[in-house]
Every structure is written in C-alpha cells, then in structure tokens.
Protein backbone atom coordinates (compact mmCIF):
# COMPACT_ATOMS: atom_id res chain seq x y z
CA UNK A 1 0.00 0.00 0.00
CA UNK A 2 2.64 2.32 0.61
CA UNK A 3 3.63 2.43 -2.98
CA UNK A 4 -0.01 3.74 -3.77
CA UNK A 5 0.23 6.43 -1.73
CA UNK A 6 -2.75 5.98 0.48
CA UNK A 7 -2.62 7.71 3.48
CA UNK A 8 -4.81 7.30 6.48
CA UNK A 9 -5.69 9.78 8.86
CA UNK A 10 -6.62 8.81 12.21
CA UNK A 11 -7.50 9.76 15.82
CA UNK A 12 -6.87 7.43 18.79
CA UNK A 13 -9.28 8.38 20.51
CA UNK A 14 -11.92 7.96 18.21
CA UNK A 15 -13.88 4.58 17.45
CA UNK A 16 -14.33 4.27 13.81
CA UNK A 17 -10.31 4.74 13.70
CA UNK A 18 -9.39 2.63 16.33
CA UNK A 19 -12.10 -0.31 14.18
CA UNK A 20 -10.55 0.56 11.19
CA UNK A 21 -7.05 0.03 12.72
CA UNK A 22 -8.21 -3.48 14.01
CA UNK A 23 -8.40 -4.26 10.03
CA UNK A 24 -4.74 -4.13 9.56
CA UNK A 25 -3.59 -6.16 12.75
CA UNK A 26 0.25 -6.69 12.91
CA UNK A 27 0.57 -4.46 10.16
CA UNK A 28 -0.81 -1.02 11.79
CA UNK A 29 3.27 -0.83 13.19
CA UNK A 30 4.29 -0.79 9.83
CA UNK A 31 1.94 2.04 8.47
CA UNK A 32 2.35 4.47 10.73
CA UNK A 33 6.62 3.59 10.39
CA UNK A 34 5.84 3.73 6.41
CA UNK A 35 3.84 6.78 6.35
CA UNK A 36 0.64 5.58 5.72
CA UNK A 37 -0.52 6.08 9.00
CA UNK A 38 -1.05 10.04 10.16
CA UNK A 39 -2.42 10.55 13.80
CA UNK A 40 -4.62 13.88 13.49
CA UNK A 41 -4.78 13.72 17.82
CA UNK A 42 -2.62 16.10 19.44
CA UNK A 43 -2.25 13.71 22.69
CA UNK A 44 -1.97 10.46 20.48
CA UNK A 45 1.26 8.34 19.34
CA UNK A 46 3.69 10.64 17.26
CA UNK A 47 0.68 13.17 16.83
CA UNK A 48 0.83 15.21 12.90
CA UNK A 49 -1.67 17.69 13.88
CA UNK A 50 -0.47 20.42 11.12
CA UNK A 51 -0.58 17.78 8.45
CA UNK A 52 -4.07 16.63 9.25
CA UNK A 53 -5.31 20.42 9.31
CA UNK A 54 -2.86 21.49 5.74
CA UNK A 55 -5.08 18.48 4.19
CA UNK A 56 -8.57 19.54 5.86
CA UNK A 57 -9.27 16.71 7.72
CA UNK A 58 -12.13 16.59 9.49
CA UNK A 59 -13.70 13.13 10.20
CA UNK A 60 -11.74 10.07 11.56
CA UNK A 61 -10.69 7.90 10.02
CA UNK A 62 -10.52 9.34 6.23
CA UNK A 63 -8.05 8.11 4.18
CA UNK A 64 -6.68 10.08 1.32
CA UNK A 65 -5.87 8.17 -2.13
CA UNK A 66 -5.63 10.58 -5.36
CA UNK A 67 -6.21 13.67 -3.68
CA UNK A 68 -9.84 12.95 -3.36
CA UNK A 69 -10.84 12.31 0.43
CA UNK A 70 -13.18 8.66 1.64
CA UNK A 71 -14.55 9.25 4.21
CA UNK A 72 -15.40 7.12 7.50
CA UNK A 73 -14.41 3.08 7.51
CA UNK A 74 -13.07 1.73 4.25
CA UNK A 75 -13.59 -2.24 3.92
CA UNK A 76 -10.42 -4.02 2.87
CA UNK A 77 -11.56 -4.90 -0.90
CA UNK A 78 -12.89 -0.90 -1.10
CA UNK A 79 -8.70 -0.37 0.10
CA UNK A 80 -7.68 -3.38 -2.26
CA UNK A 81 -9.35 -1.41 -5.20
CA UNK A 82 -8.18 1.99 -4.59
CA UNK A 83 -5.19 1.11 -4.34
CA UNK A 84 -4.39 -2.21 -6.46
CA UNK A 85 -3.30 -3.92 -3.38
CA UNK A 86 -4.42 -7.47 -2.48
CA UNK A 87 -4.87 -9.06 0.94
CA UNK A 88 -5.02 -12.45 2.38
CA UNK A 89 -7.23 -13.40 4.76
C-alpha cells in the first residue's frame, strides 16, 4: 500500500479509527513507520496535527488516495481497489 500512496488519517481516541485500525492487525506498526498512517490527535502516538489540518481533515478515520478524500471506515476490498493492493485473509 505504501507504494499507492494511500494515506490514512486517524485519531486514537476515536472509534471508527481505532475499528478501522483493528483491520490491519500486525501491520498497523508498519503504516504508521511507512507513512501511511497520520495521527490527526494532538495527545496520540507521534501526533501530525499540522498535516491533518494542511489536508482539511475533518472526520476520523478518512483516508486520502488521489487527492480525493473517503470518508469514515473503508472495507479491505474498497482499500484493495483503490489502491491495487491485495490481501489475504
């Protein structure tokens, strides 16, 4: 996914993220060291705050793919075709 360019912005604090983070298991380590990951909370891990504001976030989680925002939980085939990635269950 990195590749892509996908970014998802999150908040810690908020439910939908923290569900949408459960998606991605083991891997969640790996997208926020990658990049994909951007916390939007001030108080949460390694917090982006200016990043989340310079891209007008304003819902958690939203990821960003193209410039064009989706909002709110993103299923793992809606990802897979964004993005061209594949997953295994």
């Amino acid at each position: 996914m990195k590749d892509s360019g996908i970014k998802m912005y999150g908040n810690y604090a908020s439910q939908e993220s923290l569900t949408q983070m459960s998606f991605f298991k083991d891997s969640l380590y790996n997208f926020e060291r990658s990049g994909i990951y951007i916390e939007c909370n001030e108080y949460g891990p390694n917090p982006k705050t200016k990043k989340c504001i310079d891209n007008d976030i304003d819902y958690y989680p939203t990821w960003v793919f193209n410039d064009r925002q989706h909002k709110g939980i993103q299923g793992l085939n809606k990802l897979g075709e964004l993005t061209g990635c594949s997953y295994e269950s």
